[in-house]
N, C-alpha and C. Protein backbone atom coordinates (compact mmCIF):
# COMPACT_ATOMS: atom_id res chain seq x y z
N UNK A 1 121.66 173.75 94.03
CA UNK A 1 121.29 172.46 93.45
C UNK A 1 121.43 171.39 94.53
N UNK A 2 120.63 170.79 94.50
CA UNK A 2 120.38 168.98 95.67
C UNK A 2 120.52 168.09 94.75
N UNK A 3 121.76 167.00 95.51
CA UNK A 3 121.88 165.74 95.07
C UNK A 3 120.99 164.96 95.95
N UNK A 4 120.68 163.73 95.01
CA UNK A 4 120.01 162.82 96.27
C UNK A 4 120.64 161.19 96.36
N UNK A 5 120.95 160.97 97.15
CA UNK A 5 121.79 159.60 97.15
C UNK A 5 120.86 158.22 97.24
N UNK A 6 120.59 157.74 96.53
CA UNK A 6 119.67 156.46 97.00
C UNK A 6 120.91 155.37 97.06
N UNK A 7 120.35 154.46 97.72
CA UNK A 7 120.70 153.34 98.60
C UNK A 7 120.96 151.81 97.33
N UNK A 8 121.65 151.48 97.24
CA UNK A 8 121.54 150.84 96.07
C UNK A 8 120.97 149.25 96.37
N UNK A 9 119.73 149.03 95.61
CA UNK A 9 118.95 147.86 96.57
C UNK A 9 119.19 146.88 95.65
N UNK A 10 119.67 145.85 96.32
CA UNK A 10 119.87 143.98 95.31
C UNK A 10 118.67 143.15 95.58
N UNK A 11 118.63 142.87 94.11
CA UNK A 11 116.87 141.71 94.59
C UNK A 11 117.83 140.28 95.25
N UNK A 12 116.87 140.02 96.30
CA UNK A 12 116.98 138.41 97.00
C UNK A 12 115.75 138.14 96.74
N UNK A 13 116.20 136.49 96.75
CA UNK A 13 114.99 135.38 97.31
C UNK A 13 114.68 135.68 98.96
N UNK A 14 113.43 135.43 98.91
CA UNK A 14 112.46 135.97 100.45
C UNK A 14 112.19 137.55 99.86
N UNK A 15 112.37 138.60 99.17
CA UNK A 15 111.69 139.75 99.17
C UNK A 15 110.68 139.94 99.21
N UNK A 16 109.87 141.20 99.06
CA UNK A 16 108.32 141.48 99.41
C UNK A 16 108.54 142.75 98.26
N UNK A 17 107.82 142.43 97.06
CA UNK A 17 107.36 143.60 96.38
C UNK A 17 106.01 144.00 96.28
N UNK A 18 106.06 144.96 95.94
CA UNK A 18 104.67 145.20 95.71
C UNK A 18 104.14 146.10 94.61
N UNK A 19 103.06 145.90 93.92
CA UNK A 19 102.93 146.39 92.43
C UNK A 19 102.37 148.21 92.98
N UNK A 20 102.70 148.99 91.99
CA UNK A 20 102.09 149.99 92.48
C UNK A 20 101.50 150.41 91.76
N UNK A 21 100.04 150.35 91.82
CA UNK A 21 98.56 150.60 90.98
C UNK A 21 97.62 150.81 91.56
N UNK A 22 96.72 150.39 90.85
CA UNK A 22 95.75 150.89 91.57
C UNK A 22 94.81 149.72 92.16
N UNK A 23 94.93 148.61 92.26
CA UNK A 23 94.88 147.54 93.35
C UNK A 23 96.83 146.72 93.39
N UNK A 24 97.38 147.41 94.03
CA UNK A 24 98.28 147.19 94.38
C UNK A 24 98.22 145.30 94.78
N UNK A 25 99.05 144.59 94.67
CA UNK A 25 99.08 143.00 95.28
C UNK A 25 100.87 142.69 95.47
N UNK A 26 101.18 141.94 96.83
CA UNK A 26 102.15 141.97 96.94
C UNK A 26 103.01 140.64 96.69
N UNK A 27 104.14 140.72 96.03
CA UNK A 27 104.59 139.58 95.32
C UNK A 27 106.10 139.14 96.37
N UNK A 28 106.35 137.68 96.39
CA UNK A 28 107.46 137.69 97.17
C UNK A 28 108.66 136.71 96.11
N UNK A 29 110.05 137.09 96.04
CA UNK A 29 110.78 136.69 95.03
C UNK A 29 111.16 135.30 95.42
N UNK A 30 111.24 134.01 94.52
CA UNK A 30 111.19 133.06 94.86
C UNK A 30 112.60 132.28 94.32
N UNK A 31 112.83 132.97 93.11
CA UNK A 31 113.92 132.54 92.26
C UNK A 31 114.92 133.95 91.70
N UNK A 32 115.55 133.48 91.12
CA UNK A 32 116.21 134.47 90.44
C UNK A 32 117.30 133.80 89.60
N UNK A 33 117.46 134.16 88.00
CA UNK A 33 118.28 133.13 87.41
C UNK A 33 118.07 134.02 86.08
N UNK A 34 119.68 133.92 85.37
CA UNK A 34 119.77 134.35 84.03
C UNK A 34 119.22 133.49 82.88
N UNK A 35 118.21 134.54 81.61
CA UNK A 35 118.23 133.13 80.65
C UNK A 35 119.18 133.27 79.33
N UNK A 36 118.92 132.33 78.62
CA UNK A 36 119.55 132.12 77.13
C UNK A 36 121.04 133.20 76.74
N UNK A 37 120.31 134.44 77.40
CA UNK A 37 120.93 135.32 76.80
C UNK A 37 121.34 136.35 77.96
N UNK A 38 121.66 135.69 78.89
CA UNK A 38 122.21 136.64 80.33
C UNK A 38 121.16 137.65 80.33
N UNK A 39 120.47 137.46 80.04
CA UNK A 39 119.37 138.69 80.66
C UNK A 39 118.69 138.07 82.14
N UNK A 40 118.81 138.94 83.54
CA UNK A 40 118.57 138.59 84.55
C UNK A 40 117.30 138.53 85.10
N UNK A 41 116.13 137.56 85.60
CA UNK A 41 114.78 137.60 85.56
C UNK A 41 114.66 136.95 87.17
N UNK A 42 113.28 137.15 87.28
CA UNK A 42 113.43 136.97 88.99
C UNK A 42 111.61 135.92 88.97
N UNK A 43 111.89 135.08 89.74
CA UNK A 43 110.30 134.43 89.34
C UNK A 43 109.70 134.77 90.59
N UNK A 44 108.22 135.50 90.77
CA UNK A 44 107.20 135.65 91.74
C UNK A 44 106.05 135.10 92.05
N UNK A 45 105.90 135.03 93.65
CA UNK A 45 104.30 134.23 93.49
C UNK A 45 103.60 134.95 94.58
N UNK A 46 102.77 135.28 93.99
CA UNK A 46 101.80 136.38 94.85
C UNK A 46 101.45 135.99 96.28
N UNK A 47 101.82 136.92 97.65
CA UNK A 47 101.69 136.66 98.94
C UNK A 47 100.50 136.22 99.40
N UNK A 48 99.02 136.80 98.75
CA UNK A 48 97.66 136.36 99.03
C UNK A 48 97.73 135.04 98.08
N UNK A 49 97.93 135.03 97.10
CA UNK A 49 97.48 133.58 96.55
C UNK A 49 98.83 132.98 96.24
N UNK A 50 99.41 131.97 96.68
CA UNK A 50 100.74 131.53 96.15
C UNK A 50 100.54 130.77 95.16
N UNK A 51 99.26 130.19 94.61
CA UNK A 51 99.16 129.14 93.15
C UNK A 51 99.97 130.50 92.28
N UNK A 52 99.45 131.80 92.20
CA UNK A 52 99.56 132.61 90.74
C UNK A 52 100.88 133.24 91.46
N UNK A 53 101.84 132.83 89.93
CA UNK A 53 103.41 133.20 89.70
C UNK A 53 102.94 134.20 88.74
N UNK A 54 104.82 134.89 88.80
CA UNK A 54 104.85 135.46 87.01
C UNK A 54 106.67 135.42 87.47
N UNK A 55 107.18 135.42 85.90
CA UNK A 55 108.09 135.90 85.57
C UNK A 55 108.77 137.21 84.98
N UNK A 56 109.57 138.08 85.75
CA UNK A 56 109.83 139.75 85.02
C UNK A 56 111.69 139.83 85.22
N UNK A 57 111.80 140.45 84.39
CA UNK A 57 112.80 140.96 84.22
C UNK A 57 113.42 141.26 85.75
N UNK A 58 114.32 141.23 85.82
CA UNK A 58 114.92 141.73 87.09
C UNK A 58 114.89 143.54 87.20
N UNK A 59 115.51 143.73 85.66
CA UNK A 59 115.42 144.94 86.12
C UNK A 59 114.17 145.90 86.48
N UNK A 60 113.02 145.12 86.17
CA UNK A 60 111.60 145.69 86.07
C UNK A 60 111.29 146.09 88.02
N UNK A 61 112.26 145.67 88.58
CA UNK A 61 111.93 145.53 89.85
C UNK A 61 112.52 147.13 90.27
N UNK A 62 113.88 146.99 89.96
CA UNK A 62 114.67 148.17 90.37
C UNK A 62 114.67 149.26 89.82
N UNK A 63 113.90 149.48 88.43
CA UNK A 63 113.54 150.70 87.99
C UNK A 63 112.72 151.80 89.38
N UNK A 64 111.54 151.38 89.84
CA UNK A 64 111.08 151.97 90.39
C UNK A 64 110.00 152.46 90.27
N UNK A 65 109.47 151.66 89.17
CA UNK A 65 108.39 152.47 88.15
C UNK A 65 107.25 151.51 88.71
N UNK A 66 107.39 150.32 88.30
CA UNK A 66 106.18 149.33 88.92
C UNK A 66 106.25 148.72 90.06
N UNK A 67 107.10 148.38 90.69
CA UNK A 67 107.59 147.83 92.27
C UNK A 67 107.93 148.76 92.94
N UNK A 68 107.62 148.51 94.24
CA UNK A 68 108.36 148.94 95.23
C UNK A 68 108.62 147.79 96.29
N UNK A 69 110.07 147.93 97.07
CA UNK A 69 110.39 146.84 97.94
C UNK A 69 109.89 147.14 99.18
N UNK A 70 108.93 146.39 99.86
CA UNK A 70 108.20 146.62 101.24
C UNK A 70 109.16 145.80 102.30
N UNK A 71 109.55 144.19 101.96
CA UNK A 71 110.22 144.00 103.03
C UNK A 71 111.38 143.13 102.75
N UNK A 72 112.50 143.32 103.17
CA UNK A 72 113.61 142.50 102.43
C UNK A 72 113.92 141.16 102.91
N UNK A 73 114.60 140.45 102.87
CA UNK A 73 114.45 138.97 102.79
C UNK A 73 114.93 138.71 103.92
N UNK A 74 114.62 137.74 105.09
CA UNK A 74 114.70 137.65 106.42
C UNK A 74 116.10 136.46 106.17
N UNK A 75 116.70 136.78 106.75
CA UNK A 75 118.44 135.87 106.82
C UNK A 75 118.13 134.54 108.02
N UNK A 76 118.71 133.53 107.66
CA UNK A 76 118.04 132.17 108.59
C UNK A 76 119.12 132.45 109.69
């Protein structure tokens, strides 16, 4: 039997996600903030067009299912 160890990844502001579909578009995290009800959400605005945001769940990021993290947040 194989274990596999993944790396345990924290969303920052400055990230680079990216949707994984079938026109993939890459989103960069701008905010991040609990609402009403401590549920943790992260606000995005798309790298090609920065007018179009969205708001998702935080955890929607780290599942693994629709994101993947391309580049992590550059430290000043």
């Amino acid at each position: 039997m194989f274990a596999i160890k993944r790396r345990r990844i924290e969303v920052a502001i400055g990230q680079h996600w990216r949707t994984m579909s079938i026109a993939p578009s890459e989103w960069e995290v701008i905010r991040i903030y609990n609402d009403s009800e401590g549920i943790s959400h992260v606000a995005l605005r798309q790298v090609d067009d920065p007018t179009s945001r969205k708001t998702i769940a935080t955890e929607l990021l780290l599942t693994g299912m629709g994101y993947m993290l391309v580049r992590d947040s550059v430290e000043a």
